[in-house]
Protein backbone atom coordinates (compact mmCIF):
# COMPACT_ATOMS: atom_id res chain seq x y z
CA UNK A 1 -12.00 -11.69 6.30
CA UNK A 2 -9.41 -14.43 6.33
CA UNK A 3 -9.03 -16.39 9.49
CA UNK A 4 -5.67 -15.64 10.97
CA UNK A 5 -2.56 -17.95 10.09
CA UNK A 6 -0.39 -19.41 12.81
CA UNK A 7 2.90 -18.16 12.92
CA UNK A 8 2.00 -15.81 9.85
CA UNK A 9 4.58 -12.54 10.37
CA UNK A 10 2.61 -9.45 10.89
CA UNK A 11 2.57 -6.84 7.98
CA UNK A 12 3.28 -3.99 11.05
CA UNK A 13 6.78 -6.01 10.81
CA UNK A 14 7.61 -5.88 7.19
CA UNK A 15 5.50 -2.55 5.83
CA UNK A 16 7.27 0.38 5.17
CA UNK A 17 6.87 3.06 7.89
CA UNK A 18 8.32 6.35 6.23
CA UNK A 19 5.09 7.50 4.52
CA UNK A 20 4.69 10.54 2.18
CA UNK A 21 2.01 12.36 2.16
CA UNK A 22 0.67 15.20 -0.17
CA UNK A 23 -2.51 17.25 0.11
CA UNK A 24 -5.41 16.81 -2.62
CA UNK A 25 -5.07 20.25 -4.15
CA UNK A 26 -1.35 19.51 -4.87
CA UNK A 27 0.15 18.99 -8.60
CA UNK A 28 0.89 16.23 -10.17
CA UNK A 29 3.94 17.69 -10.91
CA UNK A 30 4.79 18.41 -7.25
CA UNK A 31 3.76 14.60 -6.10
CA UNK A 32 6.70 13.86 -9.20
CA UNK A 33 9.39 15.97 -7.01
CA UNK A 34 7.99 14.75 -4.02
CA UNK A 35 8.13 11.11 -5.06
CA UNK A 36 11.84 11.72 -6.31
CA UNK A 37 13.07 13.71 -3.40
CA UNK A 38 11.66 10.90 -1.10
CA UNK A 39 12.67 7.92 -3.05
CA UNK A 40 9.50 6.34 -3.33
CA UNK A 41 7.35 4.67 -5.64
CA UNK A 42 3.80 6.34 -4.00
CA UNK A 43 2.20 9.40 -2.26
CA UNK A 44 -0.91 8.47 0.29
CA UNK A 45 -3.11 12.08 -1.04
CA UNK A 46 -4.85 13.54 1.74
CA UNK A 47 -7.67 15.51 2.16
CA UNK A 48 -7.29 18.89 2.76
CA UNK A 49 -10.14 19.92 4.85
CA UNK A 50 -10.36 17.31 7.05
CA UNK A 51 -6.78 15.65 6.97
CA UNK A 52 -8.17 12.02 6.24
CA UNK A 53 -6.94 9.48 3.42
CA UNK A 54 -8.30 9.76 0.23
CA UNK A 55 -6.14 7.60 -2.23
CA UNK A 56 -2.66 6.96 -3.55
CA UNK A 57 -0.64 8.49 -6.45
CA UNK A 58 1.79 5.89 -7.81
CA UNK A 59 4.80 5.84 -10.65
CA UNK A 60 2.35 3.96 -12.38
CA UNK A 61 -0.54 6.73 -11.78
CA UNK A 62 1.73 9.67 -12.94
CA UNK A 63 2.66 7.49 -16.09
CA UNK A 64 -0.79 6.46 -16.81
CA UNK A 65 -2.68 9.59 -16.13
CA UNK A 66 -0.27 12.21 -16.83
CA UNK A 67 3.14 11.25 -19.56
CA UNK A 68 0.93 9.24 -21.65
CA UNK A 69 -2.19 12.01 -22.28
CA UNK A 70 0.50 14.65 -22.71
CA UNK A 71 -1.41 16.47 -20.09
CA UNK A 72 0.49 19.34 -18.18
CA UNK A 73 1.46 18.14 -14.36
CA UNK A 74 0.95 21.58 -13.07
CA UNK A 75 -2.25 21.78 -14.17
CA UNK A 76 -3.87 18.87 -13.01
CA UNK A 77 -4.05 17.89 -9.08
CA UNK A 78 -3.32 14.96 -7.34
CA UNK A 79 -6.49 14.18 -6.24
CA UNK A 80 -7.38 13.50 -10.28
CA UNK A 81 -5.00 11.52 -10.37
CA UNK A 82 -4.66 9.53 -7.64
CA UNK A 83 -5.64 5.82 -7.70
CA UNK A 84 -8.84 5.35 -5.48
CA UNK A 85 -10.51 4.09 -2.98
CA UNK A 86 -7.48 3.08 -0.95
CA UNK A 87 -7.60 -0.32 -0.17
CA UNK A 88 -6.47 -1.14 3.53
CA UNK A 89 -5.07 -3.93 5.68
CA UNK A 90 -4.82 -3.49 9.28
CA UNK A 91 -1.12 -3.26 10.69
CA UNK A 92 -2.21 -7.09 13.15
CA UNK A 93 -2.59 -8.66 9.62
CA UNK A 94 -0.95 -11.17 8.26
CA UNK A 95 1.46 -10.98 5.06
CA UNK A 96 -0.78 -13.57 3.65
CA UNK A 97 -3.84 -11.56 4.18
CA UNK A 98 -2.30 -8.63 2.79
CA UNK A 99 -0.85 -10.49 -0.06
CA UNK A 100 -4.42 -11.89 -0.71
CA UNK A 101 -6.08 -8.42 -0.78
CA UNK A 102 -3.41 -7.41 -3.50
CA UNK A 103 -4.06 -10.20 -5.59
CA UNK A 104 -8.20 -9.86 -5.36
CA UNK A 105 -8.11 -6.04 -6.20
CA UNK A 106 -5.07 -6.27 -8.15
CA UNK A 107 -2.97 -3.28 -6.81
CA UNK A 108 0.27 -3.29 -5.74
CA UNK A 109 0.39 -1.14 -2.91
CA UNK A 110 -1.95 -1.10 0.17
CA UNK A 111 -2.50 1.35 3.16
CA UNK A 112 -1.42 0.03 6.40
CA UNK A 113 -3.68 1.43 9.17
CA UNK A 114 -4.80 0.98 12.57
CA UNK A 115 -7.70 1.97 14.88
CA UNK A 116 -7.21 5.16 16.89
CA UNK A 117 -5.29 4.50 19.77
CA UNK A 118 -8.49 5.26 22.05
CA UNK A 119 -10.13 2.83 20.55
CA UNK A 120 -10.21 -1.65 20.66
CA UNK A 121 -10.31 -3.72 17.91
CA UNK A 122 -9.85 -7.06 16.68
CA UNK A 123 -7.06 -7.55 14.16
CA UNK A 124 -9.56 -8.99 11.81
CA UNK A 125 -11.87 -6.42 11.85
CA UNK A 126 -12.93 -4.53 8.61
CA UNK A 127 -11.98 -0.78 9.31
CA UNK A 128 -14.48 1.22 7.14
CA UNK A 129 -15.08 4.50 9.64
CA UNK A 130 -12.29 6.40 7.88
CA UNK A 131 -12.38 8.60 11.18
CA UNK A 132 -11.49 6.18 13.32
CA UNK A 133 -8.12 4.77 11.40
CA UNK A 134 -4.77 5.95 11.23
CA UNK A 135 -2.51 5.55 8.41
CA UNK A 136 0.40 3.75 10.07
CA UNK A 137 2.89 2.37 6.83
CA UNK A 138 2.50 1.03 3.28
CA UNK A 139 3.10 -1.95 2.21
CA UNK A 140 4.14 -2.89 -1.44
CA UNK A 141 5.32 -6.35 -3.57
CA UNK A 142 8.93 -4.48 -3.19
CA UNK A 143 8.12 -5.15 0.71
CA UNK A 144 7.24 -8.70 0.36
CA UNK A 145 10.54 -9.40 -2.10
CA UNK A 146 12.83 -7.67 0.78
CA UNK A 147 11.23 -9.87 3.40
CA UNK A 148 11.58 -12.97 1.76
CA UNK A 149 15.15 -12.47 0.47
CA UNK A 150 16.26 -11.26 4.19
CA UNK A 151 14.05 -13.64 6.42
CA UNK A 152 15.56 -16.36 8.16
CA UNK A 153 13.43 -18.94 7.27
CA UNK A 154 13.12 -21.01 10.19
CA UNK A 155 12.57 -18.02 13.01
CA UNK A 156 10.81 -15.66 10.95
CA UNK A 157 7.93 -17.61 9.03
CA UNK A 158 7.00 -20.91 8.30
CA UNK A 159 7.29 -23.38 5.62
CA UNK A 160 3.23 -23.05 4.43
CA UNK A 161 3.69 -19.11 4.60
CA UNK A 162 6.94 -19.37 2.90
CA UNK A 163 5.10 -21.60 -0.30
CA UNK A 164 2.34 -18.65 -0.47
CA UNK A 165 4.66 -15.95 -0.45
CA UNK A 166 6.52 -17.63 -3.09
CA UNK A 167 3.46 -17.61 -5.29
CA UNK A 168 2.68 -14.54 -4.77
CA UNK A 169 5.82 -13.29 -5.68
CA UNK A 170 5.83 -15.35 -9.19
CA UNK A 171 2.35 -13.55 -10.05
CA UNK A 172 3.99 -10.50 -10.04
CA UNK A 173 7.77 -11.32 -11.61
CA UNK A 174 5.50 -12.93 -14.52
CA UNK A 175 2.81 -10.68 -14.95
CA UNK A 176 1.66 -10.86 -17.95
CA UNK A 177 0.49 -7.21 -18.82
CA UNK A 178 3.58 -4.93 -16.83
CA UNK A 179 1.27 -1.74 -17.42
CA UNK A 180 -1.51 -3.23 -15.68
C-alpha cells in the first residue's frame, strides 16, 4: 500500500456521500430508473441475504452489458451485470492513493469504506473482511475534476499533489479508447 503523502487531502473530504444502493435480484432496468431518478452515474449492488457489497452497476455497465446485446433490462438482474469485485479505498486515504488504484485497475469509480466503528485500524490497512467494512461514499474522476476546479490551491493541497492530480486528470480527458 502506498506510504501516506504529507498534506495529501483525504478522499473522506472529496468522495461523494449520497450512495445508491440496489439489491442483487433487482433489474437492470430498475438500476436504469434508479440511476436516473438519483442522478447518478452508478449503483453499489448489494447482496440480498446478507446486506454486504457485491459490485457496482455503472452507465457504462448498462451500455455495455445491456443496449449493446439488445438484451431485455427486465429480464436480466443487476447482479449480471454489475462490474465486479469492487475495488476499495479506505475513507483516511489519500486522493493520490485513490487516484493510483484507479489508474492500476483501470476503473473509474471506487468504493469508499471504512472499518466498523467497533473496530481500529490503520488508514493504510488493506480491508479484505467484507464483514468488517462499511460502505461510507464513492468516489469517481467526476470527484477529482470538482475538487481540483474548486480547491484553493494553497490551503487545500499542495503543489506535488496538485502536479499528480493534474496527470491523472489528463489520462482520463485523453483516453484513448472512451468505451474502455
Amino acid at each position: 500500500m502506498p506510504m501516506p503523502t504529507q498534506g495529501a487531502t483525504k478522499i473522506s473530504r472529496i468522495m461523494t456521500k449520497k450512495l445508491e444502493t440496489v439489491g442483487s435480484s433487482s433489474t437492470a432496468h430498475e438500476v436504469a430508473i434508479k440511476m436516473r431518478d438519483k442522478q447518478v452515474s452508478s449503483i453499489l449492488v448489494m447482496d440480498d441475504r446478507y446486506g454486504i457489497p457485491l459490485g457496482i452497476v455503472t452507465e457504462r455497465d448498462l451500455a455495455r452489458k445491456v443496449c449493446v446485446t439488445d438484451k431485455n433490462s427486465t429480464q436480466l438482474l443487476a447482479s449480471q451485470v454489475m462490474s465486479f469485485p469492487l475495488i476499495t479505498v479506505n475513507a483516511n486515504s489519500s486522493s493520490l492513493d485513490a487516484a493510483d488504484l484507479m489508474l492500476k485497475n483501470k476503473v473509474r469509480h471506487l468504493l469508499v469504506v471504512s472499518k466498523d466503528s467497533n473496530q481500529s485500524m490503520d488508514k493504510n490497512e488493506a480491508l479484505e473482511d467484507k464483514d468488517l467494512i462499511k460502505p461510507v461514499g464513492i468516489i469517481t474522476t467526476t470527484d477529482f475534476i470538482k475538487f481540483s476546479v474548486t480547491a484553493d490551491t494553497d490551503s487545500d493541497k499542495d503543489v506535488n499533489e496538485d502536479k499528480k492530480t493534474e496527470k491523472i486528470l489528463e489520462y482520463y480527458r485523453n483516453d484513448a479508447n472512451p468505451l474502455d
